[in-house]
C-alpha atoms as a PDB file:
ATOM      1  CA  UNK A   1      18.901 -31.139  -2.895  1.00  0.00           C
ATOM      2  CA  UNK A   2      22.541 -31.354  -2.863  1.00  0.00           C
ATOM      3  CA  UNK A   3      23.067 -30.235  -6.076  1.00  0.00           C
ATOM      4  CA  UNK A   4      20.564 -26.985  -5.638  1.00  0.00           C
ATOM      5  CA  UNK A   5      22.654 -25.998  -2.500  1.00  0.00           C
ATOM      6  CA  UNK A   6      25.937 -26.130  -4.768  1.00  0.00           C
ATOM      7  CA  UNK A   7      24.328 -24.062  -7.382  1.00  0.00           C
ATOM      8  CA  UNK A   8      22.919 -21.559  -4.835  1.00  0.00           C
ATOM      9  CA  UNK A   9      26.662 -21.531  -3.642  1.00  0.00           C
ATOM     10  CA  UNK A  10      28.008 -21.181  -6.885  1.00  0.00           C
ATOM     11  CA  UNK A  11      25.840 -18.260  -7.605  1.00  0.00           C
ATOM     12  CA  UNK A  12      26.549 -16.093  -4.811  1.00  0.00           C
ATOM     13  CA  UNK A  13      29.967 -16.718  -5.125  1.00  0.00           C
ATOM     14  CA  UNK A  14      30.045 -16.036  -8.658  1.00  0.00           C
ATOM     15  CA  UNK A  15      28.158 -12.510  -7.524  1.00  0.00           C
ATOM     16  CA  UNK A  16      30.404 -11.760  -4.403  1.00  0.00           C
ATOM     17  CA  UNK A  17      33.369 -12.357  -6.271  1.00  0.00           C
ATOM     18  CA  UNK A  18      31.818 -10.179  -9.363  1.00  0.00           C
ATOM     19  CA  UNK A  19      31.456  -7.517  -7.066  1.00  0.00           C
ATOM     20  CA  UNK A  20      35.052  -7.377  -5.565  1.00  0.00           C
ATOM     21  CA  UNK A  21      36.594  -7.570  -9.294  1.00  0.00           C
ATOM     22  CA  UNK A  22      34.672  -4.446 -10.202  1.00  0.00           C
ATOM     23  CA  UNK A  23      35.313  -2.614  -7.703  1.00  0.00           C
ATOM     24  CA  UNK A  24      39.230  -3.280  -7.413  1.00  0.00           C
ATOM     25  CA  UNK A  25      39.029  -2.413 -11.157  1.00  0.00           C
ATOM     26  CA  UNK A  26      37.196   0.818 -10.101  1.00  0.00           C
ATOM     27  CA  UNK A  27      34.147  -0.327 -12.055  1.00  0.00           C
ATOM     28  CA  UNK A  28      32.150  -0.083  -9.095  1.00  0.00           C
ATOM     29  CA  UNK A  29      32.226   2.119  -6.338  1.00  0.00           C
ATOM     30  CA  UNK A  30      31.759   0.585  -2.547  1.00  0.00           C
ATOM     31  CA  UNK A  31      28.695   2.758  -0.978  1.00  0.00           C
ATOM     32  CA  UNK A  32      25.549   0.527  -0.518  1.00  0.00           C
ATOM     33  CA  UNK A  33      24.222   2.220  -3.610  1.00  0.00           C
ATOM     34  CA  UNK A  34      26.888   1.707  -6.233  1.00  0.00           C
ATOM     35  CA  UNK A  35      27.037  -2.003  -5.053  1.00  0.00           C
ATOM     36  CA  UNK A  36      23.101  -2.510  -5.396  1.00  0.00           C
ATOM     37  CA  UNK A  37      23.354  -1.334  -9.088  1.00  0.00           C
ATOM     38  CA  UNK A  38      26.231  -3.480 -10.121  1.00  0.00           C
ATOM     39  CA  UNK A  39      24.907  -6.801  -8.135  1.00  0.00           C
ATOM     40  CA  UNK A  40      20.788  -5.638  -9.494  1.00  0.00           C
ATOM     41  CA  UNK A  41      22.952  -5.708 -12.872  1.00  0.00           C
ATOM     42  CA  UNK A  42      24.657  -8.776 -12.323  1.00  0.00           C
ATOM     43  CA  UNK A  43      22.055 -10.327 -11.595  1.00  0.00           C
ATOM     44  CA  UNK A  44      19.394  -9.874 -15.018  1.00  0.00           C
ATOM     45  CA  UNK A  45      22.337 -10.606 -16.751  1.00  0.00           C
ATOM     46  CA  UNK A  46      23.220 -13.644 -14.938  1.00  0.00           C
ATOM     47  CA  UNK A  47      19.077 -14.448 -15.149  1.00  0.00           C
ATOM     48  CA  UNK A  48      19.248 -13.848 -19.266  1.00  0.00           C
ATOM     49  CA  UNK A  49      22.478 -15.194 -20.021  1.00  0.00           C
ATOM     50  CA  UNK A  50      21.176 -18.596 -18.322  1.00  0.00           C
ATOM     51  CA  UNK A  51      24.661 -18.494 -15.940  1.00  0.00           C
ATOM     52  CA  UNK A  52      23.146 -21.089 -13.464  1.00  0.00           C
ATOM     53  CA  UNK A  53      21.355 -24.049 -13.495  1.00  0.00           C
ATOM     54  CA  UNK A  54      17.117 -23.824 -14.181  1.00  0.00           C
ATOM     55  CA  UNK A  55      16.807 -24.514 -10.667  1.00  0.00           C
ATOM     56  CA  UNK A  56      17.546 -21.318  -8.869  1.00  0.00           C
ATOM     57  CA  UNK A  57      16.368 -19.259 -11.772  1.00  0.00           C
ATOM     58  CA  UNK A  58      12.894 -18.645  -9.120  1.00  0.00           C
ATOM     59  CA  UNK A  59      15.753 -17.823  -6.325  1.00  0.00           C
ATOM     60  CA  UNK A  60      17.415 -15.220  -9.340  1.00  0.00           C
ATOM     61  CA  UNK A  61      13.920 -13.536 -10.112  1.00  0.00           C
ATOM     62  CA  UNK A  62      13.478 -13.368  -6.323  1.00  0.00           C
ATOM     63  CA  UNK A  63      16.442 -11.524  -5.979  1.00  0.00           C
ATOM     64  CA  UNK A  64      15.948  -9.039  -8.581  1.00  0.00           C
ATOM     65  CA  UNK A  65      12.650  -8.690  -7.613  1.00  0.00           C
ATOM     66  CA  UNK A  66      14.222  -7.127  -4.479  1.00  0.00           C
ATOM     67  CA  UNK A  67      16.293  -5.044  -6.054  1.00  0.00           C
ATOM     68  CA  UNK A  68      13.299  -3.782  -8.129  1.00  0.00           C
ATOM     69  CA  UNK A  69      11.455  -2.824  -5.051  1.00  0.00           C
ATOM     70  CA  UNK A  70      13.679  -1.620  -2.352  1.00  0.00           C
ATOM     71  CA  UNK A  71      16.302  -0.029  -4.666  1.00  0.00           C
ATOM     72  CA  UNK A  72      19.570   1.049  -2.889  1.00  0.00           C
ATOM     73  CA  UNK A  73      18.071  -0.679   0.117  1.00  0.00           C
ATOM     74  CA  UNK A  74      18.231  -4.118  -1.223  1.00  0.00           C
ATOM     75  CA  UNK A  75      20.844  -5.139   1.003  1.00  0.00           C
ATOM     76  CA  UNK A  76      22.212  -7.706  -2.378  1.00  0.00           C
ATOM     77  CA  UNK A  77      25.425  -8.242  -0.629  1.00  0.00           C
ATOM     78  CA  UNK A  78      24.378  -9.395   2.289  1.00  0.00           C
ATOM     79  CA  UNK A  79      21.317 -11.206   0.725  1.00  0.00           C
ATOM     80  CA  UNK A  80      24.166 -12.969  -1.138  1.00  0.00           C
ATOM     81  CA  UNK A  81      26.643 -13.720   1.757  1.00  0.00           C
ATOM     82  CA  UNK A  82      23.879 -14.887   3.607  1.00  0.00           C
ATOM     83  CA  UNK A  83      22.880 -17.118   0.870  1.00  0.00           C
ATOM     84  CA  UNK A  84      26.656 -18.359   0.534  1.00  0.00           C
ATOM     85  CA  UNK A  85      26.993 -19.039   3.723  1.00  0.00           C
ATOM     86  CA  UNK A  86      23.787 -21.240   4.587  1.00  0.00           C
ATOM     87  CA  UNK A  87      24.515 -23.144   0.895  1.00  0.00           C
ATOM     88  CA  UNK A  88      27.830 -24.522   2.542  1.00  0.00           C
END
């Protein structure tokens, strides 16, 4: 259990952090929208490229099955500070 609340951590980290790079390097805007596409992104690629452990890959299709469905509404940010907070 331990070591799927570290990778959760990791993850969200990895995404938050992801986030704030882009858009200090102007790669990503910071309206709800722009940040949705980058973090839906960030995500499939993070899901494909096998970034993080087998374990959270159902917690990775979850989220992007969000994103999917409610779009610029997805709230990824916060679904990923929330997630990086309760992993501590």
């Amino acid at each position: 259990m331990e070591n799927y609340k570290k990778s959760i951590n990791d993850m969200s980290w990895c995404g938050l952090v992801s986030l704030a790079i882009a858009q200090q390097n102007g790669d990503c805007g910071f309206n709800a929208m722009q940040e949705n596409k980058f973090l839906s992104m960030w995500l499939h690629s993070a899901y494909k490229q096998k970034r993080f452990p087998k374990a959270i890959a159902p917690d990775l299709e979850h989220l992007m099955k969000i994103a999917k469905s409610k779009g610029q509404f997805a709230q990824l940010k916060s679904l990923l500070n929330e997630l990086y907070q309760n992993a501590e």
